[in-house]
C-alpha atoms as a PDB file:
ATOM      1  CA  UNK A   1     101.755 139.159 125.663  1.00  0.00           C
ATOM      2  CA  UNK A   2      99.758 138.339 129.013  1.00  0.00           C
ATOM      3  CA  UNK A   3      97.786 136.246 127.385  1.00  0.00           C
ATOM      4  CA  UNK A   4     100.303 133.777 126.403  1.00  0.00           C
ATOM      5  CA  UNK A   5     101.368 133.757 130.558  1.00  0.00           C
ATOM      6  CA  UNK A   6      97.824 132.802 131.413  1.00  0.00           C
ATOM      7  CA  UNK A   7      97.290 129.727 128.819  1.00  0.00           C
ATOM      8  CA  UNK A   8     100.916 128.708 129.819  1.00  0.00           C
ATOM      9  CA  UNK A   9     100.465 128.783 133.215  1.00  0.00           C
ATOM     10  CA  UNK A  10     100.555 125.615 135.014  1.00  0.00           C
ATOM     11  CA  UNK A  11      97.141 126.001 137.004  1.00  0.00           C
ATOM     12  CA  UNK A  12      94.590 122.979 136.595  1.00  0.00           C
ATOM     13  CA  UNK A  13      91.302 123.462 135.317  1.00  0.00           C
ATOM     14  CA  UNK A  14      88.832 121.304 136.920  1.00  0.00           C
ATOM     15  CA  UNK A  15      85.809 122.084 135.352  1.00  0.00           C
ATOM     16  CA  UNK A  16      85.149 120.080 132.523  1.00  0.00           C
ATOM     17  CA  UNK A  17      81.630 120.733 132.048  1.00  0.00           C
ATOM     18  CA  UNK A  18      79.781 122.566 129.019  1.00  0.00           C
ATOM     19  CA  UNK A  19      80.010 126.155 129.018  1.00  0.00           C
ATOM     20  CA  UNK A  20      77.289 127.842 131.518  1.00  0.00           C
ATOM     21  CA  UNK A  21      74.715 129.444 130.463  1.00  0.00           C
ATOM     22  CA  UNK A  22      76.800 132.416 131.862  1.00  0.00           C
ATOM     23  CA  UNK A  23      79.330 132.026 130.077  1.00  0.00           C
ATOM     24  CA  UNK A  24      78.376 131.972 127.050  1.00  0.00           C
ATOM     25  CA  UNK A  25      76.575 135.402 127.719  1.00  0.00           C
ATOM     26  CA  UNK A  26      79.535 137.230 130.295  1.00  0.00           C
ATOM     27  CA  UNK A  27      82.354 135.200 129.746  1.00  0.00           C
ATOM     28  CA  UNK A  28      83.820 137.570 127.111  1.00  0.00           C
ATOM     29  CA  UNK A  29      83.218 140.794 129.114  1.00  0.00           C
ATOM     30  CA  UNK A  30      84.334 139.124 132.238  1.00  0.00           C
ATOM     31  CA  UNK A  31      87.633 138.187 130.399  1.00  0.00           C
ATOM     32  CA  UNK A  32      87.864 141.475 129.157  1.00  0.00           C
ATOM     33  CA  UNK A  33      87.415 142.917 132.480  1.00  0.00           C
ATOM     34  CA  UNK A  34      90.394 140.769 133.631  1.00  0.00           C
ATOM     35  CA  UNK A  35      92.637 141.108 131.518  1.00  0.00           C
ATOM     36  CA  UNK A  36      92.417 145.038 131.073  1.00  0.00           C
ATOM     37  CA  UNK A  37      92.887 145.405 135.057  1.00  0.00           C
ATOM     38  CA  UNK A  38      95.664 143.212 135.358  1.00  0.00           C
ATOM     39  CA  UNK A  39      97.565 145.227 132.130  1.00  0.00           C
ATOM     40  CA  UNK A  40      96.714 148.325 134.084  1.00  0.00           C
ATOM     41  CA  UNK A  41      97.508 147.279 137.545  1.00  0.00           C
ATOM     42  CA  UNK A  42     100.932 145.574 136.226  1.00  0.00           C
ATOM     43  CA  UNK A  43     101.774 148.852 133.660  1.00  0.00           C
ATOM     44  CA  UNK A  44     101.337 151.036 136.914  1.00  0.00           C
ATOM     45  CA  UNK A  45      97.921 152.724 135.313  1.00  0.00           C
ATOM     46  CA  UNK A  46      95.933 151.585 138.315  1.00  0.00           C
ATOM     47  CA  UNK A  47      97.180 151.039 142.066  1.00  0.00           C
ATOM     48  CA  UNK A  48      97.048 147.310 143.034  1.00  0.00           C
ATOM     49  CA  UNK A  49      94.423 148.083 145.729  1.00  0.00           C
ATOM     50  CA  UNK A  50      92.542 148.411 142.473  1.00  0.00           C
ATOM     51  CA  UNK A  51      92.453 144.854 142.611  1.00  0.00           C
ATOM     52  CA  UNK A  52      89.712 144.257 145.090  1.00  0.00           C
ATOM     53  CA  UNK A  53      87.177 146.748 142.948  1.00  0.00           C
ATOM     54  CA  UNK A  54      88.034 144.590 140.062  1.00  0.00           C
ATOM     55  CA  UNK A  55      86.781 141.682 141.919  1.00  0.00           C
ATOM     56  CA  UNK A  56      83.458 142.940 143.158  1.00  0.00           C
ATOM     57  CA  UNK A  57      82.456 144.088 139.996  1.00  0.00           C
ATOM     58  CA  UNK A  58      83.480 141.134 138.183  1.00  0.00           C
ATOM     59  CA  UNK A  59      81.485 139.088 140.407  1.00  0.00           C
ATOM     60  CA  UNK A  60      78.712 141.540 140.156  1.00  0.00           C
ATOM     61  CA  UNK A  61      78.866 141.187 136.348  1.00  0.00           C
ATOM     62  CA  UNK A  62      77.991 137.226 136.445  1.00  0.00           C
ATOM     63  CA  UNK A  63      81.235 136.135 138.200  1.00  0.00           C
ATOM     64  CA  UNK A  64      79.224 134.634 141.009  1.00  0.00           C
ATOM     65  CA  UNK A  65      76.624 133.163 138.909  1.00  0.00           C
ATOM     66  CA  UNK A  66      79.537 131.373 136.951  1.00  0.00           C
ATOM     67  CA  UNK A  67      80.786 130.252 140.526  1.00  0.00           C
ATOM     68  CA  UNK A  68      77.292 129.005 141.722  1.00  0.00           C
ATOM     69  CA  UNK A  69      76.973 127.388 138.193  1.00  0.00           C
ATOM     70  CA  UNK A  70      80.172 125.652 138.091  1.00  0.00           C
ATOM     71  CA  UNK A  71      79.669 124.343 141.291  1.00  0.00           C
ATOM     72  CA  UNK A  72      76.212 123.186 140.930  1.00  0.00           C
ATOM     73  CA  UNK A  73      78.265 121.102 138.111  1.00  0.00           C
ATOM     74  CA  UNK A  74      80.571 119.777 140.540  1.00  0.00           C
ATOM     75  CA  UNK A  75      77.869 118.161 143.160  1.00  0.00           C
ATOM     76  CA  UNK A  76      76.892 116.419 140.074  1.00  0.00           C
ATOM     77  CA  UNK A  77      80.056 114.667 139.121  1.00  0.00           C
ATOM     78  CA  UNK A  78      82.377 114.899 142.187  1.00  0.00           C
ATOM     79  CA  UNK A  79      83.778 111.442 143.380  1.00  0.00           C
END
């Protein structure tokens, strides 16, 4: 059901790039992670001060290695 909202969703994605070595290794449990604490947060299983938890261990799990690599990509093709 969510996941339909999120590929529908009218956000650009700017990076255009091969997938990081990251990626391919986290991006499914990072996903994962995502998606099961928004479901929870939105069903009213978790309190949305939840939210910020979610976040530091996401980027804890290779969140902020995807963000380092994606914008290591960027200095390389930025205009």
């Amino acid at each position: 059901m969510l996941q339909k909202f999120f590929t529908s969703a009218d956000v650009p994605e700017y990076f255009q790039g091969a997938l990081t070595k990251t990626m391919l290794s986290r991006q499914e449990l990072l996903t994962k992670m995502q998606m099961d604490t928004y479901i929870e947060v939105i069903y009213g299983k978790k309190p949305a001060a939840e939210f910020d938890s979610f976040v530091a261990k996401w980027r804890s799990s290779g969140g902020d290695n995807i963000i380092q690599e994606v914008n290591e990509w960027y200095e390389t093709v930025k205009p």
